[in-house]
C-alpha atoms as a PDB file:
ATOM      1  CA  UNK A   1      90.330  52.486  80.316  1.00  0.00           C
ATOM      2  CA  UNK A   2      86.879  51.402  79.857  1.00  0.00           C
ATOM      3  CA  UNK A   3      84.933  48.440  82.006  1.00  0.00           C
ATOM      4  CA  UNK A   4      81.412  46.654  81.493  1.00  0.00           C
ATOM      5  CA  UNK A   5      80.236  44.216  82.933  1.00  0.00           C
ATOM      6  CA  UNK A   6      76.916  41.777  82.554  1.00  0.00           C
ATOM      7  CA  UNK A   7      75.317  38.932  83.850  1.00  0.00           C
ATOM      8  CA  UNK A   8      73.237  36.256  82.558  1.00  0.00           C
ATOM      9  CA  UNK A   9      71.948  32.880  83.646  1.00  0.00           C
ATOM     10  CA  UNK A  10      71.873  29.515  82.821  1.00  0.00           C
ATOM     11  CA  UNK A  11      69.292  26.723  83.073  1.00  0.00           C
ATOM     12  CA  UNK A  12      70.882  23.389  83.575  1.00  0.00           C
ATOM     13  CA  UNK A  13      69.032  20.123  83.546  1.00  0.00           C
ATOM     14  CA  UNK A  14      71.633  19.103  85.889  1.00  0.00           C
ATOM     15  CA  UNK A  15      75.400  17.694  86.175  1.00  0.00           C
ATOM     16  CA  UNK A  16      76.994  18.250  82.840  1.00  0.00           C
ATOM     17  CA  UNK A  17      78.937  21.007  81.200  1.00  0.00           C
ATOM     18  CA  UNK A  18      77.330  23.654  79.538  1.00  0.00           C
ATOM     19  CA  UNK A  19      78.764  26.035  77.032  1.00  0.00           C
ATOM     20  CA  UNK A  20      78.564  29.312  77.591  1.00  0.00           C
ATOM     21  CA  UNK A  21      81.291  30.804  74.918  1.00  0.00           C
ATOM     22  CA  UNK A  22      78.769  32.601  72.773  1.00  0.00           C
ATOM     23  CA  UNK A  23      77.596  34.015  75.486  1.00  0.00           C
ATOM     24  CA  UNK A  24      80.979  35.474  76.813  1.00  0.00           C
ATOM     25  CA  UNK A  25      81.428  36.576  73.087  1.00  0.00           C
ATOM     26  CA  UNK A  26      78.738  38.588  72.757  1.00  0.00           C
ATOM     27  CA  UNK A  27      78.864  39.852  76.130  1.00  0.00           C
ATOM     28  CA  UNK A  28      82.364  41.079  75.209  1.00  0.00           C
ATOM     29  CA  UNK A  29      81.779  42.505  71.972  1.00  0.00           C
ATOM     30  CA  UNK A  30      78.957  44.826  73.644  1.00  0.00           C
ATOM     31  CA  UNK A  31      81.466  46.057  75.859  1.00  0.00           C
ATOM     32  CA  UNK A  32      83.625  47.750  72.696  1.00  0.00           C
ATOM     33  CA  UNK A  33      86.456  46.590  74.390  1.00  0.00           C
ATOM     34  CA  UNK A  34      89.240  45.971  71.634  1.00  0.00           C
ATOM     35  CA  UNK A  35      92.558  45.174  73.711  1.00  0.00           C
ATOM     36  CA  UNK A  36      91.901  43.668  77.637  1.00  0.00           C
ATOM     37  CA  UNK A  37      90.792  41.049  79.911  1.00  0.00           C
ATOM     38  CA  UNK A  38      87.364  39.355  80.278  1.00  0.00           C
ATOM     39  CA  UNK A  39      86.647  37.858  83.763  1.00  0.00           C
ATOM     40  CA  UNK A  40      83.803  35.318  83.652  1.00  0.00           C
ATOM     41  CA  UNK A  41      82.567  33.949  87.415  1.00  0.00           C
ATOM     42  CA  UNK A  42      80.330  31.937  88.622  1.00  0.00           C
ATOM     43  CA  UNK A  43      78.511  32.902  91.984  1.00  0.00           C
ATOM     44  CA  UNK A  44      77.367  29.552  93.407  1.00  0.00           C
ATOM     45  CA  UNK A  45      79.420  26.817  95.448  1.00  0.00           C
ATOM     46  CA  UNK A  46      78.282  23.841  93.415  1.00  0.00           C
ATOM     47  CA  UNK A  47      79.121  24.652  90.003  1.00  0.00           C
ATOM     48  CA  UNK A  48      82.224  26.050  88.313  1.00  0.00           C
ATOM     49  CA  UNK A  49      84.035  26.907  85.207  1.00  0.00           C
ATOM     50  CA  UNK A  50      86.195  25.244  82.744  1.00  0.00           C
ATOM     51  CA  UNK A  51      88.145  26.536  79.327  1.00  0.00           C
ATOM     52  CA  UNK A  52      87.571  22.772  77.852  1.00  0.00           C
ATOM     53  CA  UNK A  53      88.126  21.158  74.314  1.00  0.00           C
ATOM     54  CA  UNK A  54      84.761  21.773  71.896  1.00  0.00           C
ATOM     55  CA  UNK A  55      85.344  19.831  69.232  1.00  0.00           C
ATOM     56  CA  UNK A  56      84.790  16.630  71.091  1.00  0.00           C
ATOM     57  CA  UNK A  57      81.894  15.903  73.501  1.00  0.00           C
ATOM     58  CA  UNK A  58      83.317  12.856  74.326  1.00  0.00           C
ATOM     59  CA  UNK A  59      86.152  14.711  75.658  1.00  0.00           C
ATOM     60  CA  UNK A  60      83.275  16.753  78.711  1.00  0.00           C
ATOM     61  CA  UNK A  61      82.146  13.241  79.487  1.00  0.00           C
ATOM     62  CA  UNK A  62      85.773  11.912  79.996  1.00  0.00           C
ATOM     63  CA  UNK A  63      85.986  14.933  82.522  1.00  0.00           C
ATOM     64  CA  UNK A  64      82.351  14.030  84.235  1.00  0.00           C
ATOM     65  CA  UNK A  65      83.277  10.135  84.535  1.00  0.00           C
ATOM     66  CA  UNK A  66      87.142  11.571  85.726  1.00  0.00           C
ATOM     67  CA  UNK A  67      85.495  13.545  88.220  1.00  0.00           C
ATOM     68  CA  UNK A  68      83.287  11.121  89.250  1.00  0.00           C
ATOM     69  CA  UNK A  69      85.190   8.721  90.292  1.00  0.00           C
ATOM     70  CA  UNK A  70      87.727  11.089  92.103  1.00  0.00           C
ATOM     71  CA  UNK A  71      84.997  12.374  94.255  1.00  0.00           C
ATOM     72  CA  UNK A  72      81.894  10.018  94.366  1.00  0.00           C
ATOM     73  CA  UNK A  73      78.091  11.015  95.515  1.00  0.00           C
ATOM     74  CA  UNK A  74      78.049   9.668  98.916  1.00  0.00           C
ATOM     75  CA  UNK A  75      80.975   8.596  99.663  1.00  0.00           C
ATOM     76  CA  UNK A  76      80.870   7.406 103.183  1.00  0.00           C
ATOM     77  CA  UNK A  77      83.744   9.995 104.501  1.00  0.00           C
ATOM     78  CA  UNK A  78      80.993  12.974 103.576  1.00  0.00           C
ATOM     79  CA  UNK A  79      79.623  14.384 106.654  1.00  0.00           C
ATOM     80  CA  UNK A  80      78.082  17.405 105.062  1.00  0.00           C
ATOM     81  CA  UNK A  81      75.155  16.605 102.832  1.00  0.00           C
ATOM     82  CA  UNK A  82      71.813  17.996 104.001  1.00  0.00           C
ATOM     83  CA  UNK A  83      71.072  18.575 100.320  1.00  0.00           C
ATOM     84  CA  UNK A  84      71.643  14.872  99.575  1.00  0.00           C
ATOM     85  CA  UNK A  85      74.435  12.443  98.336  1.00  0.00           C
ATOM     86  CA  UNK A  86      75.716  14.868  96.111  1.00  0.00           C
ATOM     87  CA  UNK A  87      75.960  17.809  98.147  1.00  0.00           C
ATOM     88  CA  UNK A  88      79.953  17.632  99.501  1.00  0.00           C
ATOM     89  CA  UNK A  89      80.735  16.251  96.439  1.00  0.00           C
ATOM     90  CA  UNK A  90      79.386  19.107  94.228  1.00  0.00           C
ATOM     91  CA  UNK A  91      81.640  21.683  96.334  1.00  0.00           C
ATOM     92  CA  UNK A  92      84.464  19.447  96.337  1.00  0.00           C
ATOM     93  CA  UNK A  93      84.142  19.146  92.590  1.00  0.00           C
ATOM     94  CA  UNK A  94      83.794  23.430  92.548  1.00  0.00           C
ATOM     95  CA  UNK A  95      87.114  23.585  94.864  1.00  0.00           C
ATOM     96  CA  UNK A  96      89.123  21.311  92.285  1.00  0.00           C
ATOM     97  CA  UNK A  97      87.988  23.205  89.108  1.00  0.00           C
ATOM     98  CA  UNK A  98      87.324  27.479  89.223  1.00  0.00           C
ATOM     99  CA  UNK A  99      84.620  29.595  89.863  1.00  0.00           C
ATOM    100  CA  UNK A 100      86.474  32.460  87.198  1.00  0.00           C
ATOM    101  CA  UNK A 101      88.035  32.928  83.971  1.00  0.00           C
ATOM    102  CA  UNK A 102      90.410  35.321  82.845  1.00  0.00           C
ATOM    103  CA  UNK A 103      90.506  35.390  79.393  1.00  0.00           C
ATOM    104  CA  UNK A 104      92.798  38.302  76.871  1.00  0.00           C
ATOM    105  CA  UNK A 105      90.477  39.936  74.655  1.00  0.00           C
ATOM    106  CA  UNK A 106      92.288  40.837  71.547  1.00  0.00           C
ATOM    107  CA  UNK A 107      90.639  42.513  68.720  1.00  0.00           C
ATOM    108  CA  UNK A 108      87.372  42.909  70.220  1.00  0.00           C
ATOM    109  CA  UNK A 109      87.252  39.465  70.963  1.00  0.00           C
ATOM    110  CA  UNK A 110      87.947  36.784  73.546  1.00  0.00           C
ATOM    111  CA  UNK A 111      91.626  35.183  72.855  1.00  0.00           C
ATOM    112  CA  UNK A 112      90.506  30.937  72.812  1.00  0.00           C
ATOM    113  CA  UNK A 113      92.070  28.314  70.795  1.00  0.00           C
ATOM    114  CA  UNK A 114      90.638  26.796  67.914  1.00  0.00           C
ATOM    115  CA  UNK A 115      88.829  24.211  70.070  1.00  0.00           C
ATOM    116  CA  UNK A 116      88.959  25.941  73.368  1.00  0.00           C
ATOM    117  CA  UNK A 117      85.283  26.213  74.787  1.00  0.00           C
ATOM    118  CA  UNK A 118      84.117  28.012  78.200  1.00  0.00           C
ATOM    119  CA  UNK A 119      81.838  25.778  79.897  1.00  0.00           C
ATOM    120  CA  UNK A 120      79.821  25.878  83.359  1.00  0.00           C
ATOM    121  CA  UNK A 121      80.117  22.828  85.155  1.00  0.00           C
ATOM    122  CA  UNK A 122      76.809  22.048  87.039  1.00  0.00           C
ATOM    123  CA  UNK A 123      78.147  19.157  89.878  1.00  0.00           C
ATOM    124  CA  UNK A 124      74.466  18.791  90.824  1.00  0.00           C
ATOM    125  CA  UNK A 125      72.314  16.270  90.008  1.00  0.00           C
ATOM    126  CA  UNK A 126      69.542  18.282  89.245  1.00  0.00           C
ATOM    127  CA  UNK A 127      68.475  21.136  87.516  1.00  0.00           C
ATOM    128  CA  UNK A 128      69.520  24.481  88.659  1.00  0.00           C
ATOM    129  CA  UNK A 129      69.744  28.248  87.346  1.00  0.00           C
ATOM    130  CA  UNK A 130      73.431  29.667  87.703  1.00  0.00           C
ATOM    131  CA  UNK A 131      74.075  33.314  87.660  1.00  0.00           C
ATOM    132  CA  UNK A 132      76.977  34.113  85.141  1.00  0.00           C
ATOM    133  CA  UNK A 133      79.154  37.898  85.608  1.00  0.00           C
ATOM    134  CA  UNK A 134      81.269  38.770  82.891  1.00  0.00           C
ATOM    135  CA  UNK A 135      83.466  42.033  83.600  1.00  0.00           C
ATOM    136  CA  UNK A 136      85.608  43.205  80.246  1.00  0.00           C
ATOM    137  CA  UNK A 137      88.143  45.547  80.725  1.00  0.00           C
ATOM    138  CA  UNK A 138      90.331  47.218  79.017  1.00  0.00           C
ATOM    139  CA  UNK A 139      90.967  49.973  76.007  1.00  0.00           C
ATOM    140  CA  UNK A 140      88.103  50.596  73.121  1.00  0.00           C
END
């Protein structure tokens, strides 16, 4: 059984989804990992992580204008926001989505559909850098 694991990060410009499949892929094809699991995670309480359609982009701003209106910057029923009218909301947003993926790696590669797409989901309004871990496991 073999294991690797990296991290990287990623720049947003703020809320929006941001693919980071390439990244994953690469990530698991330095691990020589052939049959397994790739965890991806996301260490922050204000962003998250989708498997999403790619093909589309209308499709990630659907999901932003879904989201948005399911949990709206300051909303009066927010206590908590010492980092401003998008501060509860961003962690509510993280809560409803995932901070991991598990994904099979088959062949050396991560198992996603033809228009399956990892994204990070920054729920802030503005820009951050989000620290990415990506553990592969499995048999080389």
């Amino acid at each position: 059984m073999a294991a690797h694991t990296e991290t990287f990060a990623v720049a947003t410009r703020g809320r929006g989804a941001y693919e980071i499949t390439e990244q994953v892929v690469e990530i698991v094809g330095r691990s020589g990992v052939q049959t397994g699991v790739a965890t991806v995670f996301v260490a922050h309480t204000s962003a998250s992580l989708v498997i999403f359609e790619n093909a589309d982009p209308t499709a990630r701003e659907d999901l932003e204008t879904f989201l948005g209106r399911l949990v709206p910057d300051g909303a009066s029923w927010f206590t908590h926001d010492l980092e401003g009218p998008d501060d509860m909301p961003s962690h509510i947003r993280m809560a409803l989505t995932r901070t991991s993926e598990n994904i099979p790696v088959h062949h050396g590669r991560p198992c996603l559909g033809a228009w399956q797409g990892i994204y990070l989901l920054e729920h802030r309004r503005t820009p951050h850098r989000r620290s990415i871990a990506v553990a592969v496991v499995g048999e080389k």
